[in-house]
N, C-alpha and C. Protein backbone atom coordinates (compact mmCIF):
# COMPACT_ATOMS: atom_id res chain seq x y z
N UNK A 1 0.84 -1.19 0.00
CA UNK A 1 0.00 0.00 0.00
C UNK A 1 0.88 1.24 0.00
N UNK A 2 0.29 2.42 -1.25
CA UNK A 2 1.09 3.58 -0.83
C UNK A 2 0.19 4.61 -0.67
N UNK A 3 0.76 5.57 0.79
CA UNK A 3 -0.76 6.55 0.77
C UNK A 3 0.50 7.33 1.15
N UNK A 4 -0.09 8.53 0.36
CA UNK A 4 0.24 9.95 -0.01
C UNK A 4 -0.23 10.48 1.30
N UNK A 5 0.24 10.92 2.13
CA UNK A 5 0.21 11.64 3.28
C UNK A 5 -0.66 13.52 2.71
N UNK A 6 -0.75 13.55 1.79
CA UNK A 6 -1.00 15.32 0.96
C UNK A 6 -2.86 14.45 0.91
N UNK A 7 -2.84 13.38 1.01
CA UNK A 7 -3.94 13.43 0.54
C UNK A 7 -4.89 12.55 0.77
N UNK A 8 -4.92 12.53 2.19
CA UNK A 8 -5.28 12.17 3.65
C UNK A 8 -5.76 13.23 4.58
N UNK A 9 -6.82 12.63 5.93
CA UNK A 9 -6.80 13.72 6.52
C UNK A 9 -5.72 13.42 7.21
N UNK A 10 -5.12 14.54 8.16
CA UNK A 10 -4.71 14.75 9.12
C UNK A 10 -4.59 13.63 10.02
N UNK A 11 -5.62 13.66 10.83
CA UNK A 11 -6.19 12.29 11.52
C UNK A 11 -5.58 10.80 11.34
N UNK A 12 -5.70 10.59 9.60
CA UNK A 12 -5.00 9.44 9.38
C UNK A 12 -3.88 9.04 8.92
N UNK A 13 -3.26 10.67 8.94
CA UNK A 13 -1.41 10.56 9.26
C UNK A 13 -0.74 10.20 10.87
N UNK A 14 -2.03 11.24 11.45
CA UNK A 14 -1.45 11.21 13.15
C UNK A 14 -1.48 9.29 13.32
N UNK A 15 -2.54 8.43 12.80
CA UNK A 15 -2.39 7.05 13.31
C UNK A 15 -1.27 6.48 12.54
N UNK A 16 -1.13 6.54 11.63
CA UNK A 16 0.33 6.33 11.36
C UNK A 16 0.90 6.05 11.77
N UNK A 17 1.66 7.56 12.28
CA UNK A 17 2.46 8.03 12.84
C UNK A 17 2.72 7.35 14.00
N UNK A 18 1.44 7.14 14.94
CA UNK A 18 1.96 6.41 16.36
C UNK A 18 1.72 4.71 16.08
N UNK A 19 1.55 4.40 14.97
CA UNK A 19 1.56 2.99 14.80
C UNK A 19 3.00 2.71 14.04
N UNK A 20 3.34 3.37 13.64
CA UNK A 20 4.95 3.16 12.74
C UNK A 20 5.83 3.26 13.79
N UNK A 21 5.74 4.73 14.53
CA UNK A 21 7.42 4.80 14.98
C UNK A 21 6.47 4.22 16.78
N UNK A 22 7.11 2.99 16.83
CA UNK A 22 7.03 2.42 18.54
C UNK A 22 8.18 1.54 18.83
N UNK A 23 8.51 1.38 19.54
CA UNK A 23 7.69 1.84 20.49
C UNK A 23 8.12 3.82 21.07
N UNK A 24 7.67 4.41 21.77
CA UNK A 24 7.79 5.92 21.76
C UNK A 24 8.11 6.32 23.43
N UNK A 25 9.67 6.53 23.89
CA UNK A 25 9.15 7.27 25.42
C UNK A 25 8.36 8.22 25.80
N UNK A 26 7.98 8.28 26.75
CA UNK A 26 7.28 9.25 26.95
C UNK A 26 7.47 10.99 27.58
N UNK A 27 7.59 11.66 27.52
CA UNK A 27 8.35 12.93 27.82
C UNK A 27 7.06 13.16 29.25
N UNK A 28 6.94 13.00 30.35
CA UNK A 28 5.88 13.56 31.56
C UNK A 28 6.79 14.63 32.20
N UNK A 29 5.71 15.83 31.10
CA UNK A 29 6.34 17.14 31.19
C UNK A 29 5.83 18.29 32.35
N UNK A 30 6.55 18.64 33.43
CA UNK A 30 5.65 19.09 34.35
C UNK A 30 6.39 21.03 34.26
N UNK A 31 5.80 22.19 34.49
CA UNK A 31 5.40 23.59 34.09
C UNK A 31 4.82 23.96 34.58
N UNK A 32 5.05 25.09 34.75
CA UNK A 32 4.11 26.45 35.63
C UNK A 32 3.32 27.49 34.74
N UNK A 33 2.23 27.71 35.17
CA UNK A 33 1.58 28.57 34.47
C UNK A 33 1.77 30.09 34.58
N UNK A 34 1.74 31.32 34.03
CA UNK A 34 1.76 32.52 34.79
C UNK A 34 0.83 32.28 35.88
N UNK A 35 -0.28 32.02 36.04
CA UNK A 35 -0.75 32.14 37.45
C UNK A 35 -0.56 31.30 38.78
N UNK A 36 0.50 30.72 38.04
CA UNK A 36 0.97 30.03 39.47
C UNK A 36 0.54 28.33 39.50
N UNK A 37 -0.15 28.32 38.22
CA UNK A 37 -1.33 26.79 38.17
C UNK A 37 0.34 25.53 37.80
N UNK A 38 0.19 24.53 38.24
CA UNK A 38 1.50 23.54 38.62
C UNK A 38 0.81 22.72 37.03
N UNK A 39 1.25 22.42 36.15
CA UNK A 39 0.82 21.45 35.14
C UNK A 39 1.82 20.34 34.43
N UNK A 40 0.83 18.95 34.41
CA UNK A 40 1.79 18.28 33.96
C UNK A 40 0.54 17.29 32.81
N UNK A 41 1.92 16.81 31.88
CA UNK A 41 1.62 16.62 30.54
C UNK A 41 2.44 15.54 29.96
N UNK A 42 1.67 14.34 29.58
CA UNK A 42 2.54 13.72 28.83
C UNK A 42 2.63 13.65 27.04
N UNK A 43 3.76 13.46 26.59
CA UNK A 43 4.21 13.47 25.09
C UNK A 43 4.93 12.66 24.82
N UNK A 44 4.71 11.60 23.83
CA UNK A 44 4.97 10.22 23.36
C UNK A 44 5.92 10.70 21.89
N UNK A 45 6.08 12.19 21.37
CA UNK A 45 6.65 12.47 20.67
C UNK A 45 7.90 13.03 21.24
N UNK A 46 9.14 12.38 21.83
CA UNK A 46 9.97 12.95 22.48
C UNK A 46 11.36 12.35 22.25
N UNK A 47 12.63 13.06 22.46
CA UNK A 47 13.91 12.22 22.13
C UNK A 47 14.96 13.22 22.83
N UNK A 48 15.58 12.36 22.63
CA UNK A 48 17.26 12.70 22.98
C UNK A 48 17.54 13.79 21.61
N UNK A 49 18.39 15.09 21.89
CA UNK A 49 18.80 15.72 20.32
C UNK A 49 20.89 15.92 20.65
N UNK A 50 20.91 15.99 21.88
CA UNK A 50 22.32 16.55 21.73
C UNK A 50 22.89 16.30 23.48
N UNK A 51 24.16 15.61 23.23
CA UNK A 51 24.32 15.67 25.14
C UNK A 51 25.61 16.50 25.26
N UNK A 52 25.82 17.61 23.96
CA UNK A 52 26.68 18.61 24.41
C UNK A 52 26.33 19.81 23.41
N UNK A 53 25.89 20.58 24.01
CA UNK A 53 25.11 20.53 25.34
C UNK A 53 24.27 19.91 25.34
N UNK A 54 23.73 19.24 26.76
CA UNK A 54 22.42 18.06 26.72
C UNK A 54 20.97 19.00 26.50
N UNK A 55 20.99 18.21 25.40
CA UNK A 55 19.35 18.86 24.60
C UNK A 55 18.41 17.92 24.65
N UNK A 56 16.80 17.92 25.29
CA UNK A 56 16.63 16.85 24.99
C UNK A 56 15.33 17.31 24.05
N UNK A 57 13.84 16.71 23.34
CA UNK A 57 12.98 17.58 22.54
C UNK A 57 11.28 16.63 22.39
N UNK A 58 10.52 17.52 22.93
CA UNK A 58 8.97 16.88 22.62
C UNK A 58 8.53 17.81 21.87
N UNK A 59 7.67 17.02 21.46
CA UNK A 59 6.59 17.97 20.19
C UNK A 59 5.02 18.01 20.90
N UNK A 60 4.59 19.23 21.26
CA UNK A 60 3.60 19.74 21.60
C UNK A 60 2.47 20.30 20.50
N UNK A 61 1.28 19.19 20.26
CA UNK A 61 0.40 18.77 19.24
C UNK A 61 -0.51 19.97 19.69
N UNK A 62 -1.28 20.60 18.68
CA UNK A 62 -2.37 21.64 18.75
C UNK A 62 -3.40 20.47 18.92
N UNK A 63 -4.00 20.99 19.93
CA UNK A 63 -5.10 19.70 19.94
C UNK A 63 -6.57 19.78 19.27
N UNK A 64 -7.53 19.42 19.49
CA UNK A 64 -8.46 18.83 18.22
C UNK A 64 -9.59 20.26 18.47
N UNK A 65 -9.48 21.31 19.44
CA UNK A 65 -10.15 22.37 19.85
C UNK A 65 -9.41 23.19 19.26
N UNK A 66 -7.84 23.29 18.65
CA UNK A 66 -7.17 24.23 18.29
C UNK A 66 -6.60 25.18 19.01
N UNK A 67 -6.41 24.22 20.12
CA UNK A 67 -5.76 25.18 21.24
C UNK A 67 -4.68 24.79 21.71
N UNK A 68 -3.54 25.89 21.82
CA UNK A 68 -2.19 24.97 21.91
C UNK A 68 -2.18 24.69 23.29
N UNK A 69 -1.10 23.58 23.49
CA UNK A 69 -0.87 23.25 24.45
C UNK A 69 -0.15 23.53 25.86
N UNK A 70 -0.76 23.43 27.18
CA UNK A 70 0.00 24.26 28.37
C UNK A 70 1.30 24.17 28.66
N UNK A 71 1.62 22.88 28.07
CA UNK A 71 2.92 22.68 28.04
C UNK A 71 4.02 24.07 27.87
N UNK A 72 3.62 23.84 26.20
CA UNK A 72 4.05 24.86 25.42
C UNK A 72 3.92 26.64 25.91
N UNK A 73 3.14 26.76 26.06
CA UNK A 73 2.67 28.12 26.61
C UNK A 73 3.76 28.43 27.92
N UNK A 74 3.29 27.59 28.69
CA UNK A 74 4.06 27.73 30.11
C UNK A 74 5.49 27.67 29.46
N UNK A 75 6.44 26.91 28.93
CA UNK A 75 7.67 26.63 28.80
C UNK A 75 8.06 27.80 28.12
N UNK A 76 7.64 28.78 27.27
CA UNK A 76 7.90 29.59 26.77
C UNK A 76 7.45 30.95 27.32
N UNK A 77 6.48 30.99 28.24
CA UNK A 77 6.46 32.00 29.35
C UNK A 77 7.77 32.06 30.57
N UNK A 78 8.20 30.82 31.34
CA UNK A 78 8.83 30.61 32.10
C UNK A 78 10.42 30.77 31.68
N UNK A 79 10.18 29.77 30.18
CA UNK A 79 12.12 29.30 29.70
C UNK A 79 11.97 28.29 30.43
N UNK A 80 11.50 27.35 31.34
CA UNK A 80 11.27 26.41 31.88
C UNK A 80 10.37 25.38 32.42
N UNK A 81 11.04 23.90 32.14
CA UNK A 81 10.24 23.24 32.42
C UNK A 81 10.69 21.59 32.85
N UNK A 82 10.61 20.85 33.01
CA UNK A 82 10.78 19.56 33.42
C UNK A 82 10.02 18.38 33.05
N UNK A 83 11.17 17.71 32.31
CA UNK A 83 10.66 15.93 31.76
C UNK A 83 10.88 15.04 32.89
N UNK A 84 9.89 14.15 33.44
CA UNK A 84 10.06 13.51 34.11
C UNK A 84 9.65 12.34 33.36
N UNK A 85 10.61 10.39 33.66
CA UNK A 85 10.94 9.76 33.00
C UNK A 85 9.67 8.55 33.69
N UNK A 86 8.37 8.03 32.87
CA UNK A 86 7.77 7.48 33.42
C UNK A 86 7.78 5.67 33.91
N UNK A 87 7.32 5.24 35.12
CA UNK A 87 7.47 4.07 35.55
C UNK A 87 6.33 3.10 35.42
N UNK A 88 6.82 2.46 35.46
CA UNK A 88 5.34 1.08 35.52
C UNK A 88 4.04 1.60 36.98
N UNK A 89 5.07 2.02 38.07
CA UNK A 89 4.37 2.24 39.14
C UNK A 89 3.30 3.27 39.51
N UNK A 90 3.46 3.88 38.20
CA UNK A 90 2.88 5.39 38.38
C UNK A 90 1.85 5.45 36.92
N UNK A 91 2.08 4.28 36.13
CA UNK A 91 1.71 5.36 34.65
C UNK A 91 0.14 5.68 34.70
N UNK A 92 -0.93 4.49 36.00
CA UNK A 92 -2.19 5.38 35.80
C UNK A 92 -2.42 6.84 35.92
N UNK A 93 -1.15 7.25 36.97
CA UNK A 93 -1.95 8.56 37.30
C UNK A 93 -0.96 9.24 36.51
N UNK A 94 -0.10 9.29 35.74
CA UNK A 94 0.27 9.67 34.66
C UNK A 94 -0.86 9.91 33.09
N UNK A 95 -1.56 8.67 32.89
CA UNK A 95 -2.74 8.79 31.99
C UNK A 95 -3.82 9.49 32.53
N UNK A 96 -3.80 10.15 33.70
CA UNK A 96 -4.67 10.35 34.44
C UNK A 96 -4.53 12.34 33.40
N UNK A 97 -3.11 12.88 33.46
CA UNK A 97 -3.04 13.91 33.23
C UNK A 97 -3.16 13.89 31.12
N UNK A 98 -3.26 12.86 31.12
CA UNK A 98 -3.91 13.06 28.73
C UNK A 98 -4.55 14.06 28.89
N UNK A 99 -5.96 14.23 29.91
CA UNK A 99 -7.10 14.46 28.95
C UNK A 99 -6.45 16.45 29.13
N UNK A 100 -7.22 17.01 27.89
CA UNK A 100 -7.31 18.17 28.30
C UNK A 100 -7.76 19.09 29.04
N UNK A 101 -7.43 19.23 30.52
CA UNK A 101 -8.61 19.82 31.00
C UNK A 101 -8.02 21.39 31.25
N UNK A 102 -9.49 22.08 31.80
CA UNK A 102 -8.87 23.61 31.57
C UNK A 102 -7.38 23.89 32.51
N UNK A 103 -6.92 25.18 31.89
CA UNK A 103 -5.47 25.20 32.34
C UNK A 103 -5.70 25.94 34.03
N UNK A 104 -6.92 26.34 34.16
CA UNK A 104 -6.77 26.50 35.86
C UNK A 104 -6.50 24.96 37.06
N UNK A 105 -6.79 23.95 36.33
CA UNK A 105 -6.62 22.78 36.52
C UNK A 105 -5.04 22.54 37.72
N UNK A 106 -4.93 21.94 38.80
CA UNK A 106 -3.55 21.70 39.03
C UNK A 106 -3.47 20.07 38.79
N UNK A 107 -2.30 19.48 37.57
CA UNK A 107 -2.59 18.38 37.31
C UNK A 107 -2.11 17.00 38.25
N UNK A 108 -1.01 18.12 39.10
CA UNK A 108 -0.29 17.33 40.53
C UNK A 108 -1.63 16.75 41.21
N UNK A 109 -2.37 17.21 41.45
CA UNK A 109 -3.26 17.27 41.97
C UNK A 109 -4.62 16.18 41.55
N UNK A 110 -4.75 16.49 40.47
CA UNK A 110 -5.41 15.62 39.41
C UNK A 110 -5.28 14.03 39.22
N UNK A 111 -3.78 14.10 39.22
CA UNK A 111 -3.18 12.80 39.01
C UNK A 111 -2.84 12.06 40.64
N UNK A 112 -2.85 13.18 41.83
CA UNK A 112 -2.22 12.30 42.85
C UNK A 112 -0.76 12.70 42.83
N UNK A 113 0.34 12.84 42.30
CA UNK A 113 1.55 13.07 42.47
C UNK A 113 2.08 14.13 43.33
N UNK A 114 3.14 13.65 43.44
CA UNK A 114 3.82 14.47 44.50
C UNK A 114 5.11 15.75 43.76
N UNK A 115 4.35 16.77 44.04
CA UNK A 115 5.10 17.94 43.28
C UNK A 115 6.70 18.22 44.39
N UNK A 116 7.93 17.96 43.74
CA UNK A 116 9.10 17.78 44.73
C UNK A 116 9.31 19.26 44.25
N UNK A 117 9.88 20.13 44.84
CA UNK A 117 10.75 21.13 44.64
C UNK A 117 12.08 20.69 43.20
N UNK A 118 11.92 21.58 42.29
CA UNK A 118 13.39 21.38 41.56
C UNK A 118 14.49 22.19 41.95
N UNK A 119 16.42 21.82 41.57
CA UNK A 119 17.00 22.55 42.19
C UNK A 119 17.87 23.51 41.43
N UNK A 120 17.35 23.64 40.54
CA UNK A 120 17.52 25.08 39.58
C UNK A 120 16.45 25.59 38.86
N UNK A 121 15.51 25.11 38.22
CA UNK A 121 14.51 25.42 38.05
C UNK A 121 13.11 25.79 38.45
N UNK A 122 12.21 26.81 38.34
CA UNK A 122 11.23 26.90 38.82
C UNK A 122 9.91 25.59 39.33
N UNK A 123 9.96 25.32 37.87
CA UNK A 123 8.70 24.00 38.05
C UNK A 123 9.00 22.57 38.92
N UNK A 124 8.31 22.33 39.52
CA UNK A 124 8.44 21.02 40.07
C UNK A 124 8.59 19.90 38.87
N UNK A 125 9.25 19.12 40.10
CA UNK A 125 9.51 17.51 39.31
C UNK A 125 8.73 16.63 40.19
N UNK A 126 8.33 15.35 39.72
CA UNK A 126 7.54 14.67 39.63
C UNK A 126 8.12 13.92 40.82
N UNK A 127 8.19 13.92 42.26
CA UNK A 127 8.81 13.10 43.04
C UNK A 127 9.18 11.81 42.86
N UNK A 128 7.54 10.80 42.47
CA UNK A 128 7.59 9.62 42.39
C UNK A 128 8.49 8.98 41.00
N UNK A 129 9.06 9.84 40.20
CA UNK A 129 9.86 9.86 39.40
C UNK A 129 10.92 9.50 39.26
N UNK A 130 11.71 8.40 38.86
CA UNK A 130 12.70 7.76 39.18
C UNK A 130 14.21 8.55 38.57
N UNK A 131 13.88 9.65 37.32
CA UNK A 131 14.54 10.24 36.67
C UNK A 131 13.97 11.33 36.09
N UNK A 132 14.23 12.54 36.51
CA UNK A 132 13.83 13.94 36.36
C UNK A 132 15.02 14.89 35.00
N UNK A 133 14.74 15.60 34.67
CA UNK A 133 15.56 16.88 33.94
C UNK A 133 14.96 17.59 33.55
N UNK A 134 15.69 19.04 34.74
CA UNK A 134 15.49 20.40 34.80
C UNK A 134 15.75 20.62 33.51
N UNK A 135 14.91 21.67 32.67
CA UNK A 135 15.44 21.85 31.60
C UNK A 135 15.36 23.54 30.95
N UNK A 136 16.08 24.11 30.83
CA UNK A 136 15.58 25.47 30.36
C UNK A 136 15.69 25.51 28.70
N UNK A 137 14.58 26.50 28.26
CA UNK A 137 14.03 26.48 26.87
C UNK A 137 15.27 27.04 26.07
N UNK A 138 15.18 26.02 24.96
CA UNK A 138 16.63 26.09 24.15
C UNK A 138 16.12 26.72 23.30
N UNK A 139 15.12 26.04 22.64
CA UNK A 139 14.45 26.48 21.28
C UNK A 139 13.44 26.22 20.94
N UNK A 140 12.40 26.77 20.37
CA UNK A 140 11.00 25.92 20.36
C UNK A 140 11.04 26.42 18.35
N UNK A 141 10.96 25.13 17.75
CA UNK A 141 10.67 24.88 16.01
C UNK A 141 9.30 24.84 16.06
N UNK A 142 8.64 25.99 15.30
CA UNK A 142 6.96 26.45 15.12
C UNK A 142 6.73 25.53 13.98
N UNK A 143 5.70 24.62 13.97
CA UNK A 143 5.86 23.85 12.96
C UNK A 143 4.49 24.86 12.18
N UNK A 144 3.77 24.55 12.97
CA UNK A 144 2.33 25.26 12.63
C UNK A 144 0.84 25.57 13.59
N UNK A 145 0.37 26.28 13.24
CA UNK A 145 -1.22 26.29 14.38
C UNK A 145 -2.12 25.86 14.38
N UNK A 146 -1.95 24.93 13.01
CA UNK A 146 -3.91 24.70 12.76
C UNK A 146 -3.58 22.58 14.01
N UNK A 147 -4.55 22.37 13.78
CA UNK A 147 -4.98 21.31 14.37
C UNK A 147 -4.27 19.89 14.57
N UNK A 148 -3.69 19.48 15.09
CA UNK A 148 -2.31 18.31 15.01
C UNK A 148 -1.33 18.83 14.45
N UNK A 149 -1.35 20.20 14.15
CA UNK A 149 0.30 20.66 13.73
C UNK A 149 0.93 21.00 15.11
N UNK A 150 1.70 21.45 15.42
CA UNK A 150 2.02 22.21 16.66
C UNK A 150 3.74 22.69 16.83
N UNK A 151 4.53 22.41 17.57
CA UNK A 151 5.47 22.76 17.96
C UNK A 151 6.72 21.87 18.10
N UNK A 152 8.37 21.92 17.96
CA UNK A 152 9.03 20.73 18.60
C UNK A 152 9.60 21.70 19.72
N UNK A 153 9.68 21.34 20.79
CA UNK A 153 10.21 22.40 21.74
C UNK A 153 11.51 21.84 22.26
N UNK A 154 12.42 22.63 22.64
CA UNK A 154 14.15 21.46 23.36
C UNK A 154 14.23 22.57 24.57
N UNK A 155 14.88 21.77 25.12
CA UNK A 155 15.20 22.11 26.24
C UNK A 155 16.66 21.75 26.56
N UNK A 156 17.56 22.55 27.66
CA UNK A 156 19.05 22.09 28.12
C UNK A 156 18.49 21.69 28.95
N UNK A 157 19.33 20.40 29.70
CA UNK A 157 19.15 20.11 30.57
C UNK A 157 20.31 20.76 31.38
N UNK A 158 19.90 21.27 32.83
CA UNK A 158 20.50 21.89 33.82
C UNK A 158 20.86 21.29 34.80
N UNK A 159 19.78 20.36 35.23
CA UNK A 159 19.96 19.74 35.96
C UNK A 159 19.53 17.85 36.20
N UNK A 160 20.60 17.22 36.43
CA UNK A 160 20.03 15.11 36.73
C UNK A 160 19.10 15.45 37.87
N UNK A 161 17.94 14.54 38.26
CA UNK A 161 17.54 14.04 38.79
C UNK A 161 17.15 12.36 38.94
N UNK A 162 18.65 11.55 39.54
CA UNK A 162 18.39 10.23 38.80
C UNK A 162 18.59 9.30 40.50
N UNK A 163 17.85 8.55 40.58
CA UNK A 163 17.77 7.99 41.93
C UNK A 163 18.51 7.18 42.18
N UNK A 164 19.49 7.14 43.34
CA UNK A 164 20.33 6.29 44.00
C UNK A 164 20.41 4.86 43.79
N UNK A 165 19.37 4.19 43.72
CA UNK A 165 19.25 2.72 43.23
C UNK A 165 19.15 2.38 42.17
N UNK A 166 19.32 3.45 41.07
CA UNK A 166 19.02 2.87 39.65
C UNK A 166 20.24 3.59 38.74
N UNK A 167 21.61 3.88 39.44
CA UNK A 167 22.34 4.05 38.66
C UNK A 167 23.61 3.90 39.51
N UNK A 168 24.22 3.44 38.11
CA UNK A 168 25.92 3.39 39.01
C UNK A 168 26.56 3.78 38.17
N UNK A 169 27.98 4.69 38.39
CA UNK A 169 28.83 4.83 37.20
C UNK A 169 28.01 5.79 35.99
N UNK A 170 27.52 6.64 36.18
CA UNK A 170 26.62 6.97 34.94
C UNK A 170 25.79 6.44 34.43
N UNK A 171 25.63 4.66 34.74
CA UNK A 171 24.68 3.93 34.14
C UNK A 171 23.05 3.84 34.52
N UNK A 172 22.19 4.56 34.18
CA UNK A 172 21.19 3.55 34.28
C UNK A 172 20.75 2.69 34.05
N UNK A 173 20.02 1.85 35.20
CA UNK A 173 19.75 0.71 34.93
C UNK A 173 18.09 0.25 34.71
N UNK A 174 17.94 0.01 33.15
CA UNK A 174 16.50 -0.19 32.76
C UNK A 174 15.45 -0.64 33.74
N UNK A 175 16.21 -2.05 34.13
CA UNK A 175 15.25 -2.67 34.93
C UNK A 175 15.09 -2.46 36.62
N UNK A 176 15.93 -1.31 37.26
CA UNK A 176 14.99 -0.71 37.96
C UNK A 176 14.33 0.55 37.72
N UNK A 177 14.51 1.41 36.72
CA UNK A 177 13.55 2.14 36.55
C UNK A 177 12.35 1.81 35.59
N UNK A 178 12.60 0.87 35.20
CA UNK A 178 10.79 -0.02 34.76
C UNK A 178 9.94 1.18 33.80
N UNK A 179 10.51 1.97 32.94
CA UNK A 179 9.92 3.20 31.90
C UNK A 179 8.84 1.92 31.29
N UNK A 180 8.32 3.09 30.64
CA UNK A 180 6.80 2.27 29.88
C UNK A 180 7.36 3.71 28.43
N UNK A 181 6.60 2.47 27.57
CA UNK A 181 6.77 3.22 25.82
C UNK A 181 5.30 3.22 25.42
N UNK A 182 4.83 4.27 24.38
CA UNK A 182 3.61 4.34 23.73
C UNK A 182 3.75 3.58 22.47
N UNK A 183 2.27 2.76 22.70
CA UNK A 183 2.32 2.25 21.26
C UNK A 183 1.21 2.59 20.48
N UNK A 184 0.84 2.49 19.57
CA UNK A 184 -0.46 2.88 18.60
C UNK A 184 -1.87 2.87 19.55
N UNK A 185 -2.49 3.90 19.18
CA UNK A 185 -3.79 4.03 20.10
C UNK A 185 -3.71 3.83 21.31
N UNK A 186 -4.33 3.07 22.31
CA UNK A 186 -4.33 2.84 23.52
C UNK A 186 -3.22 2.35 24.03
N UNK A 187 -2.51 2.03 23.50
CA UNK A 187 -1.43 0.72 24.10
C UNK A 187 -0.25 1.63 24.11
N UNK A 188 0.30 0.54 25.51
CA UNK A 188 1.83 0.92 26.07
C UNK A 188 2.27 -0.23 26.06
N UNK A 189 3.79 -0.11 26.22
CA UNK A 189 4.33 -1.51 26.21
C UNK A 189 5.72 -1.46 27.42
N UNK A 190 5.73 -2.23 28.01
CA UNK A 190 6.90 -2.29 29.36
C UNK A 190 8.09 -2.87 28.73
N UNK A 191 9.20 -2.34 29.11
CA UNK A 191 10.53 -2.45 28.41
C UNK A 191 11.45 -3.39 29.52
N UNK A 192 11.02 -4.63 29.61
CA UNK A 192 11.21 -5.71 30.55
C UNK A 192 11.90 -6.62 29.37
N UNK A 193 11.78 -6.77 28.43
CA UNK A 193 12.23 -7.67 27.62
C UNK A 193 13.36 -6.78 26.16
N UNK A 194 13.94 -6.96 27.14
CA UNK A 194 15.23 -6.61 26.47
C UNK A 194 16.55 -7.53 25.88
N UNK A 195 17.42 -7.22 24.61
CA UNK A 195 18.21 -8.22 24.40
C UNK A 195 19.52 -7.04 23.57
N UNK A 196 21.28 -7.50 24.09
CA UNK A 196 21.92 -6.77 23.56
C UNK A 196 22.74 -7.27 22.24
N UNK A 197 23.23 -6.22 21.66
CA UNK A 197 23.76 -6.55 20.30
C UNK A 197 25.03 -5.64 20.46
N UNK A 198 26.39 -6.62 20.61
CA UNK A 198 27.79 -5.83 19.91
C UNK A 198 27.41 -5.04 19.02
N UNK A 199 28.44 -3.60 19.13
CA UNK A 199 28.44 -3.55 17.90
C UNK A 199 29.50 -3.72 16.59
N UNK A 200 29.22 -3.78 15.20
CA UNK A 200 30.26 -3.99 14.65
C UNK A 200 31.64 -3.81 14.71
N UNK A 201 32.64 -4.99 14.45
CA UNK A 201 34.12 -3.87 14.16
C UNK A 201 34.39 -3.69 12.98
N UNK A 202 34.81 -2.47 13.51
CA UNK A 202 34.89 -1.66 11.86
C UNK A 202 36.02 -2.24 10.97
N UNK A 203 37.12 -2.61 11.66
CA UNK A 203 38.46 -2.99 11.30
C UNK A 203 37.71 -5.05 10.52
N UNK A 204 36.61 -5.50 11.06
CA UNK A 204 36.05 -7.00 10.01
C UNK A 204 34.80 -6.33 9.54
N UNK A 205 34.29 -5.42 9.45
CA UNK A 205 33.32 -4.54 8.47
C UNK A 205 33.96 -4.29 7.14
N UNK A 206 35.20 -3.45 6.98
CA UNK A 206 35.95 -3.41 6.10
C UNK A 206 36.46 -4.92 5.26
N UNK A 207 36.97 -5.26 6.28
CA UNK A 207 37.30 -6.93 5.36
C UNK A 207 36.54 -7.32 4.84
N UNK A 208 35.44 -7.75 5.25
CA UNK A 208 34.47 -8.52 4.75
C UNK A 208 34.33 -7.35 3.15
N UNK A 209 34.33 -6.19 3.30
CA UNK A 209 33.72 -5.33 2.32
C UNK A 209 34.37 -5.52 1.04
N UNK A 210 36.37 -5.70 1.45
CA UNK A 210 37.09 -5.76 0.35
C UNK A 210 36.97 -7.13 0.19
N UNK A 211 36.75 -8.31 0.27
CA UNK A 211 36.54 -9.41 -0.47
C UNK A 211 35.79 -9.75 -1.94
């Protein structure tokens, strides 16, 4: 099958989209409002861009009312905001903060979580959070305004927030922080089943090449 993305709605690029690229971390993005309102947000469109300086980047979707997102608003009112890295232990009240609700809303609150103080940044981090980053606004790429277009926003990270039992040496370790990935429509998938792969040497990459 080939479908022309120009000539489709919208709608049936966005499923695509989250059915192709999975599995997807999740960015649980927590921000302050000018009025003081604490908000948190998750985004399944999110990645690593640069760890010098450490950049990391979600894309904040205009949603189906055409109203951008608090995320976005707040992060670019403030310059700041915070990804917190989600767990198996937490992700109901994580899904708890999807829906859109109005931005007087506090979503700490909403969801149950525990808003920790951050230690350079304004916005709270997600206590129950096994891995936090403070992040101040690097750059936000305007993609567009109308309806599932929206924003890629990056952030530096300023500051680790990574918990005592789940890292050594710089390493984290997957399987105690137990992250969950988005998959197409409803579904998540737990990253418990894992398997590693050397990677090539370049020095029998080459050989093999000149034969």
């Amino acid at each position: 099958m080939y479908i022309d993305p120009t000539k489709i709605d919208p709608g049936n690029v966005y499923k695509l989209l989250i059915g192709a690229i999975t599995p997807r971390p999740i960015a649980f993005v927590s921000s302050i409002s000018r009025e003081g309102i604490r908000n948190l947000a998750p985004y399944s469109f999110f990645t690593g861009v640069s760890s010098n300086p450490p950049i990391i980047g979600f894309s904040a979707v205009v949603n189906r009312e055409g109203r951008l997102r608090d995320s976005r608003l707040n992060a670019e009112a403030y310059d700041e905001f915070v990804v917190n890295v989600v767990s198996e232990d937490f992700v109901e009240q994580m899904n708890a903060t999807a829906v859109d609700v109005p931005p007087e809303v506090d979503e700490f609150e909403l969801a149950g979580l525990t808003p920790e103080p951050s230690k350079v940044v304004k916005p709270p981090r997600v206590k129950e959070a096994r891995v936090s980053m403070e992040c101040r606004l690097y750059q936000v790429v305007d993609i567009g305004r109308e309806v599932l277009s929206g924003a890629f926003i990056m952030g530096e990270i300023v500051q680790f927030h990574v918990d005592d039992n789940v890292i050594e040496d710089y390493r984290i370790d997957p399987g105690k922080v137990k992250s969950v990935g988005r998959m197409g429509g409803m579904g998540y998938t737990k990253t418990r089943d894992r398997f590693d792969l050397p990677r090539p040497d370049l020095d029998e990459v080459m050989k093999a090449i000149s034969k």
